[in-house]
C-alpha atoms as a PDB file:
ATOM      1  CA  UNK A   1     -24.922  -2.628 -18.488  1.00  0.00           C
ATOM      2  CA  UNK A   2     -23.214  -5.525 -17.379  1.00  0.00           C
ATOM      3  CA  UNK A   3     -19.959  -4.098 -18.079  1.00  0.00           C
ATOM      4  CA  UNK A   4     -20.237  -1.170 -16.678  1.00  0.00           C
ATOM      5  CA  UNK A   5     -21.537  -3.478 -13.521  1.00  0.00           C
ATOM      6  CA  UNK A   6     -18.187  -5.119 -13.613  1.00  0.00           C
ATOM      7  CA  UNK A   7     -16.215  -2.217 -13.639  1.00  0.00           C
ATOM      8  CA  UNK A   8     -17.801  -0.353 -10.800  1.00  0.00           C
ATOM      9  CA  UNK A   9     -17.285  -4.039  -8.778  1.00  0.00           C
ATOM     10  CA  UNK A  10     -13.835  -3.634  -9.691  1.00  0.00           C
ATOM     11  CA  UNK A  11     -13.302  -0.380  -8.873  1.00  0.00           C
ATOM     12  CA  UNK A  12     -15.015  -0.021  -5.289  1.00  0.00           C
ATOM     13  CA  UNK A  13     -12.770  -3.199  -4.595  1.00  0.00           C
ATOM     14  CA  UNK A  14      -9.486  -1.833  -5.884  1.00  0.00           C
ATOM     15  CA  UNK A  15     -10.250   1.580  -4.086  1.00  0.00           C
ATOM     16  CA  UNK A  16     -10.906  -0.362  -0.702  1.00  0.00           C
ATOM     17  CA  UNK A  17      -7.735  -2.345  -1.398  1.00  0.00           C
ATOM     18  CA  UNK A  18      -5.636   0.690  -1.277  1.00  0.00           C
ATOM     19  CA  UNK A  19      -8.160   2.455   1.470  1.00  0.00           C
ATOM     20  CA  UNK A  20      -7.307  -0.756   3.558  1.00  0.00           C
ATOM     21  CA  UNK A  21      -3.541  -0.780   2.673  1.00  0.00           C
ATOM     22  CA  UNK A  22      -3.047   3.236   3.807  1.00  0.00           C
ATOM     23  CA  UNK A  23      -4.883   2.615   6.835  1.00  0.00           C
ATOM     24  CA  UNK A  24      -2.492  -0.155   7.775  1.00  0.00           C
ATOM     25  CA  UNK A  25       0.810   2.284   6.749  1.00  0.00           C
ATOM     26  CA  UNK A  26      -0.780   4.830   9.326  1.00  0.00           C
ATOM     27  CA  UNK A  27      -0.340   2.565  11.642  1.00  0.00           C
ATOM     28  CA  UNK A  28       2.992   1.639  10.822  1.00  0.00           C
ATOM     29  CA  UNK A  29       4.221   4.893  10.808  1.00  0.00           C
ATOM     30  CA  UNK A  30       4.266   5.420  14.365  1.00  0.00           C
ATOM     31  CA  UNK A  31       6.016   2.430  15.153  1.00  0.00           C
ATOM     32  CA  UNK A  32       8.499   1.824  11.474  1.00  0.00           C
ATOM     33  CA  UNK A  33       9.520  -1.352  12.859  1.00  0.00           C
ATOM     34  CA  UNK A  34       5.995  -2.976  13.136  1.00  0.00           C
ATOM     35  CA  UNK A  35       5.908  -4.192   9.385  1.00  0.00           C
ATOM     36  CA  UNK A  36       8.537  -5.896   7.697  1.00  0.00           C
ATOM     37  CA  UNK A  37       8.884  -5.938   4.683  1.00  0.00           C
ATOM     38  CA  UNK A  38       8.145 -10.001   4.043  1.00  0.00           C
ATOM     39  CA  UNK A  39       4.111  -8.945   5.797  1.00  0.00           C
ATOM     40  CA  UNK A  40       4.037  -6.049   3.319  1.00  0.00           C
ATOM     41  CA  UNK A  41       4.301  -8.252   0.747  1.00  0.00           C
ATOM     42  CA  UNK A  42       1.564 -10.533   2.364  1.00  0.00           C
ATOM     43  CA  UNK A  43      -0.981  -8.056   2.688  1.00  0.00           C
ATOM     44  CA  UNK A  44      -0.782  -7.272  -1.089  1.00  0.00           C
ATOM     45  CA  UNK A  45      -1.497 -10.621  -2.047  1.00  0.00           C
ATOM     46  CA  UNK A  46      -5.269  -9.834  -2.804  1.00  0.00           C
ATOM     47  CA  UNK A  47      -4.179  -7.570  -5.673  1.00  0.00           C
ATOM     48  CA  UNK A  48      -2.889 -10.922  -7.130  1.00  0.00           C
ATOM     49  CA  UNK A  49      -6.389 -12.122  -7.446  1.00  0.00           C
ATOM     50  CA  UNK A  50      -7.067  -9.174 -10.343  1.00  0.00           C
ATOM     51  CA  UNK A  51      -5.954 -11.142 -12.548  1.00  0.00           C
ATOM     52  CA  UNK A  52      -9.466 -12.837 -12.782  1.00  0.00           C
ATOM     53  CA  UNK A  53     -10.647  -9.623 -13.734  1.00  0.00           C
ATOM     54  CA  UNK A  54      -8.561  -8.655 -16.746  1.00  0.00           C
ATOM     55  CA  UNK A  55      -5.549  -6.729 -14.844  1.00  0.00           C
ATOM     56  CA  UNK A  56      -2.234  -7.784 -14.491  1.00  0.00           C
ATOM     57  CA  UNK A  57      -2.205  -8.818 -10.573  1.00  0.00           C
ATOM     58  CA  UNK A  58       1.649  -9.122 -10.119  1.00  0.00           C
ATOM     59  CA  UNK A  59       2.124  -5.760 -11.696  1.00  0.00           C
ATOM     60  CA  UNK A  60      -0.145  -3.964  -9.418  1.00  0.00           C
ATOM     61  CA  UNK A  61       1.616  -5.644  -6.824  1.00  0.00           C
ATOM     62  CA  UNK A  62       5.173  -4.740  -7.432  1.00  0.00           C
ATOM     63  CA  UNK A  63       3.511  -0.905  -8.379  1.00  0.00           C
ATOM     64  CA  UNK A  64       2.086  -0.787  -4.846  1.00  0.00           C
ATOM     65  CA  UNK A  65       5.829  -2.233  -3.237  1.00  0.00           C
ATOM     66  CA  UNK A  66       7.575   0.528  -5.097  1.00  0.00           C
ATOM     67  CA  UNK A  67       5.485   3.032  -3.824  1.00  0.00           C
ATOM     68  CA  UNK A  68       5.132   1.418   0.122  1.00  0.00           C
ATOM     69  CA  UNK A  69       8.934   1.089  -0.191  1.00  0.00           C
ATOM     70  CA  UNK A  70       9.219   4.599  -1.161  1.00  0.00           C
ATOM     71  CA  UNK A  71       7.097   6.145   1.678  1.00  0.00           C
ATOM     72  CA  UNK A  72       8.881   4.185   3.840  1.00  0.00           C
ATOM     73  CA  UNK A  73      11.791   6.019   3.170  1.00  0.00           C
ATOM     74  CA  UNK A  74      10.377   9.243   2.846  1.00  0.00           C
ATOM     75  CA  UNK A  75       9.096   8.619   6.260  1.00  0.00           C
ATOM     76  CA  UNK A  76      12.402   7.592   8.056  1.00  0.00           C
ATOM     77  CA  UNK A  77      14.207  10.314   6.402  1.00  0.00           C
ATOM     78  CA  UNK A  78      11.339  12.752   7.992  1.00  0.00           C
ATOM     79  CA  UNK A  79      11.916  11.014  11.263  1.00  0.00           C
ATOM     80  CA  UNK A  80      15.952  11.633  11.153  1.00  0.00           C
ATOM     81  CA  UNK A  81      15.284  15.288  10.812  1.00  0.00           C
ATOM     82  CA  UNK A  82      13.015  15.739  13.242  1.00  0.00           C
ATOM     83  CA  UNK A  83      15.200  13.670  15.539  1.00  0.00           C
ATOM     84  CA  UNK A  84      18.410  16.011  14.446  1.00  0.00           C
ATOM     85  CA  UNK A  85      16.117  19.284  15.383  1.00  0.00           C
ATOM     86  CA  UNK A  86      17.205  20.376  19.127  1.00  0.00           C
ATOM     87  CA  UNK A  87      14.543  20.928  21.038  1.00  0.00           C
ATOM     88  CA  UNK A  88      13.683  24.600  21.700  1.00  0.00           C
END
């Protein structure tokens, strides 16, 4: 019981974690040059802290700047086609 306690703690905070961090990259992506990338790697520093639960913190960290990094490409390469598009 108390394990299965745990985990559901850990889960509802790792879900609104990420909830929290795709909110923030919606807002982002309507202005790309609003977040740098030295705040990106500020506002992951509460996945550091699950460590005290049995995860490996700094992994989930660098997991979740591969993938931020990522999108933000995707999304400027999205923005220089729609940009390239004449207007009709």
């Amino acid at each position: 019981m108390k394990t299965a306690l745990l985990s559901t703690f850990v889960a509802i905070i790792f879900s609104t974690i990420l909830l929290s961090l795709g909110c923030q990259k919606k807002t982002a992506a309507t202005n790309p040059n609003s977040q740098s990338k030295s705040k990106l790697h500020e506002s992951t520093k509460p996945l550091q802290a699950a460590d005290l639960v049995g995860y490996d913190g700094t992994k989930l960290r660098k997991s979740v700047h591969q993938i931020s990094e990522a999108n933000e490409k995707h999304n400027q390469e999205i923005e220089k086609m729609v940009e390239g598009e004449p207007d009709q």
